[in-house]
C-alpha atoms as a PDB file:
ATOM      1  CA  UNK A   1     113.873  88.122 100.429  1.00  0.00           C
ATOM      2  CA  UNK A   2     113.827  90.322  97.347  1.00  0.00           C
ATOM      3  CA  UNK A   3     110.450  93.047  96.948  1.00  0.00           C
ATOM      4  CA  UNK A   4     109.945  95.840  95.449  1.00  0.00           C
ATOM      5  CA  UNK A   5     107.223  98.442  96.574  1.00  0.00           C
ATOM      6  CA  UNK A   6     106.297  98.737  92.953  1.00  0.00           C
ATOM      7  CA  UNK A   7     104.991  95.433  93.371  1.00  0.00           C
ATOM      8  CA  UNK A   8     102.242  96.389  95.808  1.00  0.00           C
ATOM      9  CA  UNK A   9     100.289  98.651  92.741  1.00  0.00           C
ATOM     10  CA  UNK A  10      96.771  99.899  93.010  1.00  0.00           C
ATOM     11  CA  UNK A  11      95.622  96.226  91.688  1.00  0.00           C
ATOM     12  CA  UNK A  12      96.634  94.666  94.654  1.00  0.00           C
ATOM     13  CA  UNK A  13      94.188  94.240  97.647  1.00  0.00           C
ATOM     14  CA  UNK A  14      95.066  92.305  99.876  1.00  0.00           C
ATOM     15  CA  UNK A  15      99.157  90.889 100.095  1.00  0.00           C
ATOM     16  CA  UNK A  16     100.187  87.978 102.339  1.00  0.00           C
ATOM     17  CA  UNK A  17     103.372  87.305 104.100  1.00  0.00           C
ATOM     18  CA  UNK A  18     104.264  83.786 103.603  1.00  0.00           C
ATOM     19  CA  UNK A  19     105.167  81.910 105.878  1.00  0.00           C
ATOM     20  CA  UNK A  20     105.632  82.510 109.768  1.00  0.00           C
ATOM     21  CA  UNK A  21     105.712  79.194 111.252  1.00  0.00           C
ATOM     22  CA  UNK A  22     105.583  77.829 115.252  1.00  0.00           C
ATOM     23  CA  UNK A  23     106.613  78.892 117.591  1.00  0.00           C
ATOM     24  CA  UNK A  24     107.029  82.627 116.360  1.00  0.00           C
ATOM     25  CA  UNK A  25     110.159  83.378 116.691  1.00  0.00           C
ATOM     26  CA  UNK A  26     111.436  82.915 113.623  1.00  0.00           C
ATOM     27  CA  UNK A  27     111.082  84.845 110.787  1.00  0.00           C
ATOM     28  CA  UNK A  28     110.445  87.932 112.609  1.00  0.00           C
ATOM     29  CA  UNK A  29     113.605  89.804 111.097  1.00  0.00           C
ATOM     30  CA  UNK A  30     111.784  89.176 107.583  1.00  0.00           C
ATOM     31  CA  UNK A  31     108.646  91.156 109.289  1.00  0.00           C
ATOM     32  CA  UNK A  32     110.302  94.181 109.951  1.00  0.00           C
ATOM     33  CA  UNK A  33     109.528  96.223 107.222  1.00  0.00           C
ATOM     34  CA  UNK A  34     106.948  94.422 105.130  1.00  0.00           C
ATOM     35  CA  UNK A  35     104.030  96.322 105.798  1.00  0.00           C
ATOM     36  CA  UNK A  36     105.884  99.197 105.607  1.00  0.00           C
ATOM     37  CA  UNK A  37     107.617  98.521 102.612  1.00  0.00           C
ATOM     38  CA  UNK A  38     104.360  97.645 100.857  1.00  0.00           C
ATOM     39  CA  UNK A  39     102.465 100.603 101.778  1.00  0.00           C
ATOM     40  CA  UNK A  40     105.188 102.934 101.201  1.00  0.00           C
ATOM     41  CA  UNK A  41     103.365 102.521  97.586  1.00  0.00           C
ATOM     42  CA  UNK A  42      99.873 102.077  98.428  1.00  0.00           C
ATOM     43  CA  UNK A  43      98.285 102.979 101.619  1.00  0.00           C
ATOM     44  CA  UNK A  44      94.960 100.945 100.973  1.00  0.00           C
ATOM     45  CA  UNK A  45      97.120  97.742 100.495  1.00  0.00           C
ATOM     46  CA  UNK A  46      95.719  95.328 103.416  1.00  0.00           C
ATOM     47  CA  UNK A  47      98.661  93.331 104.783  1.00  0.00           C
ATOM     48  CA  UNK A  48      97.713  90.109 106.397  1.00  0.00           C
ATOM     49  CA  UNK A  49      99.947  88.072 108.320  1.00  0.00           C
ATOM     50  CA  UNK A  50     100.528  84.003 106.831  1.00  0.00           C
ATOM     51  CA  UNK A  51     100.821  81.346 109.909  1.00  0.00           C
ATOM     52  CA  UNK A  52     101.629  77.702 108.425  1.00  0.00           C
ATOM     53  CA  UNK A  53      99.986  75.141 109.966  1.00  0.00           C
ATOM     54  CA  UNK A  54     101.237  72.083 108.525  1.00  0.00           C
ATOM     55  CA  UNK A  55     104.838  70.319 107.256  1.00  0.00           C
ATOM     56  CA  UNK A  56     106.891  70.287 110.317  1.00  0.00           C
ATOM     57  CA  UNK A  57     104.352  72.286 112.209  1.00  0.00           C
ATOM     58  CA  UNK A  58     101.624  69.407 112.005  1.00  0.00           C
ATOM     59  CA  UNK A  59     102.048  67.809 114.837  1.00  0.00           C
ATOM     60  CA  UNK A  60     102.577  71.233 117.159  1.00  0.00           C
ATOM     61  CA  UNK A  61      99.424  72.577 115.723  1.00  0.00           C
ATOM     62  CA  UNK A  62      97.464  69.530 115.970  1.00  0.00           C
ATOM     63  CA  UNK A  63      98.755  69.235 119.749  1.00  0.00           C
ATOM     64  CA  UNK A  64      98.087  72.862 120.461  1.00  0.00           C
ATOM     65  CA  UNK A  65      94.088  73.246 119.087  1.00  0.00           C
ATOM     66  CA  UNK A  66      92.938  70.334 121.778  1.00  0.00           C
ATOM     67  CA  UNK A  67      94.133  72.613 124.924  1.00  0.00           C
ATOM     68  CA  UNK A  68      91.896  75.948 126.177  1.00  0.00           C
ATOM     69  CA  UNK A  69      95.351  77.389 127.425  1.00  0.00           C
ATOM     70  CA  UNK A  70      97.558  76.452 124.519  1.00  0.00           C
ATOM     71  CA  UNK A  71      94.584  77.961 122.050  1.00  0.00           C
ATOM     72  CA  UNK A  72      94.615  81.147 124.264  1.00  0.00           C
ATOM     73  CA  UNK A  73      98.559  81.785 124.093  1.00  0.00           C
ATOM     74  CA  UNK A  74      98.899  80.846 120.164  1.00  0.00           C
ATOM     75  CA  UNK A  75      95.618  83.696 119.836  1.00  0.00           C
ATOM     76  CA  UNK A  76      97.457  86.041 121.727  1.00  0.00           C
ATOM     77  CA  UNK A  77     100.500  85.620 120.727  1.00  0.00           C
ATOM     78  CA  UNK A  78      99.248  85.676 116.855  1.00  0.00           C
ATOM     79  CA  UNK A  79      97.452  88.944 117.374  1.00  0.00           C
ATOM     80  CA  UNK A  80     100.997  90.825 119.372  1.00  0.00           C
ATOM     81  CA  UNK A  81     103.105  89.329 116.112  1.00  0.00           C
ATOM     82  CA  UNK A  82     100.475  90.800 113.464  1.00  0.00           C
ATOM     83  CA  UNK A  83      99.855  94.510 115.485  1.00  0.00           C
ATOM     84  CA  UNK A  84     104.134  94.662 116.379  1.00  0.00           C
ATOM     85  CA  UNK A  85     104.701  94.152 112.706  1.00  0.00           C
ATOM     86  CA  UNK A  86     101.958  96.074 111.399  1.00  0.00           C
ATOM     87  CA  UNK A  87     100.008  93.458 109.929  1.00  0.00           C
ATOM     88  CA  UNK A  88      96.013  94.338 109.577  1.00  0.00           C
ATOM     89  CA  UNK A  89      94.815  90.715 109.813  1.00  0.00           C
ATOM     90  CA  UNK A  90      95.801  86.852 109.763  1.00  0.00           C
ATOM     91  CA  UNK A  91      96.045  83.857 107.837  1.00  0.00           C
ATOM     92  CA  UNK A  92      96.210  80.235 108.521  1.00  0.00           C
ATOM     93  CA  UNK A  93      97.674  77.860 105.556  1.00  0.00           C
ATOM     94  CA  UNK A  94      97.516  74.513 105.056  1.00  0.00           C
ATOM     95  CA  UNK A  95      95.510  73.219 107.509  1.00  0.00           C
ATOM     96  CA  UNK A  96      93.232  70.319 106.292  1.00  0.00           C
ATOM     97  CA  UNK A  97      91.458  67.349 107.643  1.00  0.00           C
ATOM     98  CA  UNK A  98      93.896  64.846 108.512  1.00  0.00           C
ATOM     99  CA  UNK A  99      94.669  62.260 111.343  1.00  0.00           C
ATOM    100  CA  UNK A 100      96.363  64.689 113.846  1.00  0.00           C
ATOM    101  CA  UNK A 101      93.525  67.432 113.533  1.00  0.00           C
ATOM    102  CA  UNK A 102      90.860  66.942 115.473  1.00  0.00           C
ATOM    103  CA  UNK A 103      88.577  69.160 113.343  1.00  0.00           C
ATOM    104  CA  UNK A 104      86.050  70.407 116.200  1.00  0.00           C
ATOM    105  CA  UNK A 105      88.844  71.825 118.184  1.00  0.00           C
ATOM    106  CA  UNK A 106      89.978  73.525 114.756  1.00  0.00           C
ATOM    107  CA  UNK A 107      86.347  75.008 115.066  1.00  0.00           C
ATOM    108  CA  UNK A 108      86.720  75.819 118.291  1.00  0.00           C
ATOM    109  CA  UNK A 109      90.120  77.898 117.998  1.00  0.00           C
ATOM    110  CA  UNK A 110      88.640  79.735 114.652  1.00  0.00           C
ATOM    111  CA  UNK A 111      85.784  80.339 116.906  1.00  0.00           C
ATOM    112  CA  UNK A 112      88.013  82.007 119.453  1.00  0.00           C
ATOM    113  CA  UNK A 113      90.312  83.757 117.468  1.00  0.00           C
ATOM    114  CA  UNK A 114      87.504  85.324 115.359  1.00  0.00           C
ATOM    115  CA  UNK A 115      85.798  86.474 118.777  1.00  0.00           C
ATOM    116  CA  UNK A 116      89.595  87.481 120.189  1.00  0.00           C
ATOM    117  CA  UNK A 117      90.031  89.032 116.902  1.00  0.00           C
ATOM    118  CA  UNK A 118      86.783  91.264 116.867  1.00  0.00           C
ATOM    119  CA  UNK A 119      87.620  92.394 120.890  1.00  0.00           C
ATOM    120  CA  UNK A 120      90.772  93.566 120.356  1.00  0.00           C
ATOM    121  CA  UNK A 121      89.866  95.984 117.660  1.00  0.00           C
ATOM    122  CA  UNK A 122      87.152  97.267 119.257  1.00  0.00           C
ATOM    123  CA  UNK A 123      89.088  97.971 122.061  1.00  0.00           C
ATOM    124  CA  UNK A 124      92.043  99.358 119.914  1.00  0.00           C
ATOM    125  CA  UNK A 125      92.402 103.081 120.062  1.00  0.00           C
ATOM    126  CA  UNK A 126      93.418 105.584 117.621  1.00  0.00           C
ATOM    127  CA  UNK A 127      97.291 105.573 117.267  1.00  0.00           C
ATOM    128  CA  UNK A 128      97.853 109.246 117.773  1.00  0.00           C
ATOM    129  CA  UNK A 129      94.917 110.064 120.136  1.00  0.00           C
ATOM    130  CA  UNK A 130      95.620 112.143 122.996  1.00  0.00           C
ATOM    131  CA  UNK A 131      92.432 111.163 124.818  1.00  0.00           C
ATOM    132  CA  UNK A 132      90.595 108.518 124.366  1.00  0.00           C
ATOM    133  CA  UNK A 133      87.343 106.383 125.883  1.00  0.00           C
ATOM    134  CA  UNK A 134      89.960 103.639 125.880  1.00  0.00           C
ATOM    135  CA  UNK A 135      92.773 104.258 128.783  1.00  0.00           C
ATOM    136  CA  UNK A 136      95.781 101.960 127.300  1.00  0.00           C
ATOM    137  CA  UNK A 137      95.537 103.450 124.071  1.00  0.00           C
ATOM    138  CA  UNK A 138      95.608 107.482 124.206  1.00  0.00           C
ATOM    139  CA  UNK A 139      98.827 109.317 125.261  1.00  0.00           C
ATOM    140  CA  UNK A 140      97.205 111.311 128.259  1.00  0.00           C
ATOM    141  CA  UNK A 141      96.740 108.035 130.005  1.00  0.00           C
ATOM    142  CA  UNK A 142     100.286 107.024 129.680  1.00  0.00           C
ATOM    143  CA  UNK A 143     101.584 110.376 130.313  1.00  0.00           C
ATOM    144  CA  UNK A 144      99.185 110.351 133.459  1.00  0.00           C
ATOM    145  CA  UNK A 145     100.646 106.997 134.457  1.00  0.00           C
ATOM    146  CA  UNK A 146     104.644 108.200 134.119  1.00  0.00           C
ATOM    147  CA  UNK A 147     103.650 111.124 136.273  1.00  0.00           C
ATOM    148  CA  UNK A 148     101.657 109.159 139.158  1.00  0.00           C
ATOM    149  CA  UNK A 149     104.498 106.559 139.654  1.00  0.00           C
ATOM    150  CA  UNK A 150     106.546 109.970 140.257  1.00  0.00           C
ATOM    151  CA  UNK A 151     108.557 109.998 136.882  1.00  0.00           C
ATOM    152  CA  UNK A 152     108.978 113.945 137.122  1.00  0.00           C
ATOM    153  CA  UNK A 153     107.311 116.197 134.138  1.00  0.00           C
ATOM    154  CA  UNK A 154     110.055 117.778 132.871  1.00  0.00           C
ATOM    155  CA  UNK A 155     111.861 114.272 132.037  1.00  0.00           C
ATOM    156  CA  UNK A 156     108.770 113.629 129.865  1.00  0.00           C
ATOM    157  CA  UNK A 157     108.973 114.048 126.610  1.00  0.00           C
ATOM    158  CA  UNK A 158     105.437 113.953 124.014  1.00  0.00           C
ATOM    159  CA  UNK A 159     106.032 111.738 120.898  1.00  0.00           C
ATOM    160  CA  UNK A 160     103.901 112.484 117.799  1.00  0.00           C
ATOM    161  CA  UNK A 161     104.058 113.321 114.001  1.00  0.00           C
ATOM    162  CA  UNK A 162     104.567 110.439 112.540  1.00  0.00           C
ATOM    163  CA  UNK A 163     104.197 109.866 108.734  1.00  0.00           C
ATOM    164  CA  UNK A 164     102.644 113.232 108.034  1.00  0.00           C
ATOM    165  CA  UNK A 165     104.376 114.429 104.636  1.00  0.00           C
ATOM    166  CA  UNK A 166     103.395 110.609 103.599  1.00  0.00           C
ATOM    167  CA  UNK A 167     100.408 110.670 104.478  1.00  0.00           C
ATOM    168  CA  UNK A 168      99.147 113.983 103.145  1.00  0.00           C
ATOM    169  CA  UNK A 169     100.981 112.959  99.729  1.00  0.00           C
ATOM    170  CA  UNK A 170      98.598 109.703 100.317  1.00  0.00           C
ATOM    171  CA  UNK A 171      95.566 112.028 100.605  1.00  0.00           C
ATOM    172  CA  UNK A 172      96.421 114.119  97.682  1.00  0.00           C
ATOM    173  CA  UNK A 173      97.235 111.448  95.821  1.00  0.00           C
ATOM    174  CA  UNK A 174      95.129 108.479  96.613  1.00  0.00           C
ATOM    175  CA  UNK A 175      91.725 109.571  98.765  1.00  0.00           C
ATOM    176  CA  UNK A 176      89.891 110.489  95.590  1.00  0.00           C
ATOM    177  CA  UNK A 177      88.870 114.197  96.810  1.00  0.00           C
ATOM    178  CA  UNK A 178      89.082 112.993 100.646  1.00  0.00           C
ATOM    179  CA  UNK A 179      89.375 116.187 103.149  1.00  0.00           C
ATOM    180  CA  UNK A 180      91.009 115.318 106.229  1.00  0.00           C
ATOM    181  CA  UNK A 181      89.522 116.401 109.449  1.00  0.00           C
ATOM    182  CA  UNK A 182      90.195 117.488 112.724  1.00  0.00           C
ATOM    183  CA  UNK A 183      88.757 115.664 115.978  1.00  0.00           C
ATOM    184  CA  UNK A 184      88.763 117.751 118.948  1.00  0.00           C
ATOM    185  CA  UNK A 185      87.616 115.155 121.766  1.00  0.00           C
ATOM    186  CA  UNK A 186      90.579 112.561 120.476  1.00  0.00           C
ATOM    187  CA  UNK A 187      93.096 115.419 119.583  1.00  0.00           C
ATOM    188  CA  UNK A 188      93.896 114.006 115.771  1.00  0.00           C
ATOM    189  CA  UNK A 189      93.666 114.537 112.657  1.00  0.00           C
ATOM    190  CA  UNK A 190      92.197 111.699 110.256  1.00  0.00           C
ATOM    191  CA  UNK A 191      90.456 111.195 107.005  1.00  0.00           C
ATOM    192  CA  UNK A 192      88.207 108.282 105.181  1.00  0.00           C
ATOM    193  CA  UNK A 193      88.406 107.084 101.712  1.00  0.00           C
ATOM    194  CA  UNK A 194      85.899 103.896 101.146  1.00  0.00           C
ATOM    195  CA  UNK A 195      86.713 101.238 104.117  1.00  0.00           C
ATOM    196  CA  UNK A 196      90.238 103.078 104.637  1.00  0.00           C
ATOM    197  CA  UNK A 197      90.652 105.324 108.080  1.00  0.00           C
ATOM    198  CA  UNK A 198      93.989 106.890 108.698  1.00  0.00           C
ATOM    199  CA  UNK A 199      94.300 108.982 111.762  1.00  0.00           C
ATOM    200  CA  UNK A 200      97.584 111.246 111.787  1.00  0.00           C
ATOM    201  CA  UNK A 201      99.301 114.089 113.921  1.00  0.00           C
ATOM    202  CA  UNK A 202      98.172 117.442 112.060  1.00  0.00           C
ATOM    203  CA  UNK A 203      98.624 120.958 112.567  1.00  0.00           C
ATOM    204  CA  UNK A 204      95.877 121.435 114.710  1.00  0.00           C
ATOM    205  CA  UNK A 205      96.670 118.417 116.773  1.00  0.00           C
ATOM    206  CA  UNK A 206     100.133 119.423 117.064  1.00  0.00           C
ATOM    207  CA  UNK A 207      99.043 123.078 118.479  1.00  0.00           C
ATOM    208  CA  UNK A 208      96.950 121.121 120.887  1.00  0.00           C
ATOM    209  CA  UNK A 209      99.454 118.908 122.002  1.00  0.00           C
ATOM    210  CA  UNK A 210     102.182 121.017 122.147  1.00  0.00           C
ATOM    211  CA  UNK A 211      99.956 123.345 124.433  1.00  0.00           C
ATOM    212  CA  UNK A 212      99.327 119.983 126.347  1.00  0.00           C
ATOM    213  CA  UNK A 213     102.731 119.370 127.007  1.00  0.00           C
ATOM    214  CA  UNK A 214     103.487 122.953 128.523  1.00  0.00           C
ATOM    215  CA  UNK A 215     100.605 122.741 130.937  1.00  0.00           C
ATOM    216  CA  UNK A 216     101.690 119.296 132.132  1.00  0.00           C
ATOM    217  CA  UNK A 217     105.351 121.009 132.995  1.00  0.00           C
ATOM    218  CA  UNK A 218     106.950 118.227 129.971  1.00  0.00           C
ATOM    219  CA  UNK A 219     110.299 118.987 128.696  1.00  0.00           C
ATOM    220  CA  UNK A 220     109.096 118.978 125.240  1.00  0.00           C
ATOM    221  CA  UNK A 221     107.642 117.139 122.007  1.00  0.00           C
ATOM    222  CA  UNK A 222     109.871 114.977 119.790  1.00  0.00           C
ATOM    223  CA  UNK A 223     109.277 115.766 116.106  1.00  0.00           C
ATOM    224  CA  UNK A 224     109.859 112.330 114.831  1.00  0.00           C
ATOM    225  CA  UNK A 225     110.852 112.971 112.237  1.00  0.00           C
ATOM    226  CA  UNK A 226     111.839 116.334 110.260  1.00  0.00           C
ATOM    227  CA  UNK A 227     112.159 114.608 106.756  1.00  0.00           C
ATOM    228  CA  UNK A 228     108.129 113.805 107.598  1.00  0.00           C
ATOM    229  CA  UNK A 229     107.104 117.789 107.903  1.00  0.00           C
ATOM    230  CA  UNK A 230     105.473 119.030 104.779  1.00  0.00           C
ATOM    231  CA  UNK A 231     107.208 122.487 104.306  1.00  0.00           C
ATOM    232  CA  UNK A 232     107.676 122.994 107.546  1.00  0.00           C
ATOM    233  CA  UNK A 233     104.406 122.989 108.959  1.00  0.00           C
ATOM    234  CA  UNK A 234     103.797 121.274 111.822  1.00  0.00           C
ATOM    235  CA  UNK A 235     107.235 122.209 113.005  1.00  0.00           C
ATOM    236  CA  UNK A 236     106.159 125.842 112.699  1.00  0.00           C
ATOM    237  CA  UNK A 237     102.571 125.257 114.349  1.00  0.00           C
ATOM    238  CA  UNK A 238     104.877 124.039 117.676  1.00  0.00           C
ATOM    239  CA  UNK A 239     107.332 126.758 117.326  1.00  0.00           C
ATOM    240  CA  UNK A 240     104.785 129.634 117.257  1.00  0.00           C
ATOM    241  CA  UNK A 241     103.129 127.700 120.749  1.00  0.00           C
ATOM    242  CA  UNK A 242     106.499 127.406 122.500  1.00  0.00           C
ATOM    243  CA  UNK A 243     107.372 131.493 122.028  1.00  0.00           C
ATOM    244  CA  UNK A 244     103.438 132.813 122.208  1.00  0.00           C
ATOM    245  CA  UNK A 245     101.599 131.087 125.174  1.00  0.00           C
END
């Protein structure tokens, strides 16, 4: 597989990875860094994930649409390949009328995936968030969890700061004037350009989570990674908590 980031300009809206087939398995070694790779050029590039339905795969697919249970594993498992990989959506190809489709169970499993599809993003929390109306996805929860199964504090360690040099480049860059902004219930930082929302670990939610990490008794936060500081910043926002408070 040959691609080049430069492909993914600010044309592009929407780029498909073609194709996974069934079962999932294979192919995932070309998904590693796809997204990534793409939006290392352009953030606003929306990634969508390419399952082929027909060829070889006719006669699985065909078989799998007329059972509830084999619908409900191929939606699942569909929606855990696209969110590992960082995919924002799905695609099915090649599916058309033919003797093994029985087309109202085809209508039946687009039914369910779009409704499976719709629940699991509302129910999808910010990355970073430390809190969160959502209890699997904010870090307090997890933290909270470690802590009741009697993982001891100071073996904790708080994870954060991903992709912030990258992502304020993206801002300055890309969000047409867009001022990023600080949420104090969720602890993160985000900003929105158009239909684009990009939450991030900032230097205010740093401060706050660094000063969340000393009152739970953790052995520190991870800084992953230095090369992603933007002069030093957020590095120096945890610093001056660690030696002041």
């Amino acid at each position: 597989m040959s691609f080049h980031p430069s492909m993914a300009g600010k044309t592009i809206a929407f780029l498909l990875f073609l194709f996974i087939y069934l079962p999932h398995s294979n192919g995932a070694r070309w998904l590693l860094g796809f997204s990534h790779t793409v939006k290392h050029k352009n953030l606003s590039v929306v990634t969508l994930l390419s399952i082929q339905g027909t060829g070889q795969n006719s006669s699985i697919f065909g078989s799998l649409i007329n059972q509830s249970s084999s619908r409900k594993t191929f939606i699942k498992s569909s929606i855990e390949t696209a969110r590992l990989y960082g995919f924002h959506g799905l695609d099915l190809a090649g599916v058309k009328p033919s003797r093994t489709i029985n087309m109202t169970n085809l209508g039946t499993l687009f039914d369910e995936w779009h409704d499976e599809v719709n629940f699991e993003a509302r129910n999808s929390g910010a990355h970073v968030a430390l809190y969160g109306s959502s209890s699997w996805f904010n870090t307090n929860y997890s933290i909270s969890e470690w802590l009741r199964i009697g993982v001891e504090a100071e073996k904790l360690v708080l994870d954060g700061s991903i992709g912030y040099k990258f992502i304020k480049s993206y801002v300055r860059d890309y969000g047409y004037r867009a001022a990023s902004v600080y949420n104090h219930t969720y602890v993160m930082n985000f900003f929105t350009t158009g239909t684009n929302w990009i939450n991030f670990d900032g230097v205010e939610a740093i401060r706050a989570k660094v000063s969340y990490a000393k009152e739970k008794g953790l052995l520190g936060y991870n800084v992953f990674q230095l090369s992603n500081d933007d002069k030093w910043k957020l590095s120096s926002a945890g610093m001056e908590l660690l030696f002041t408070c």
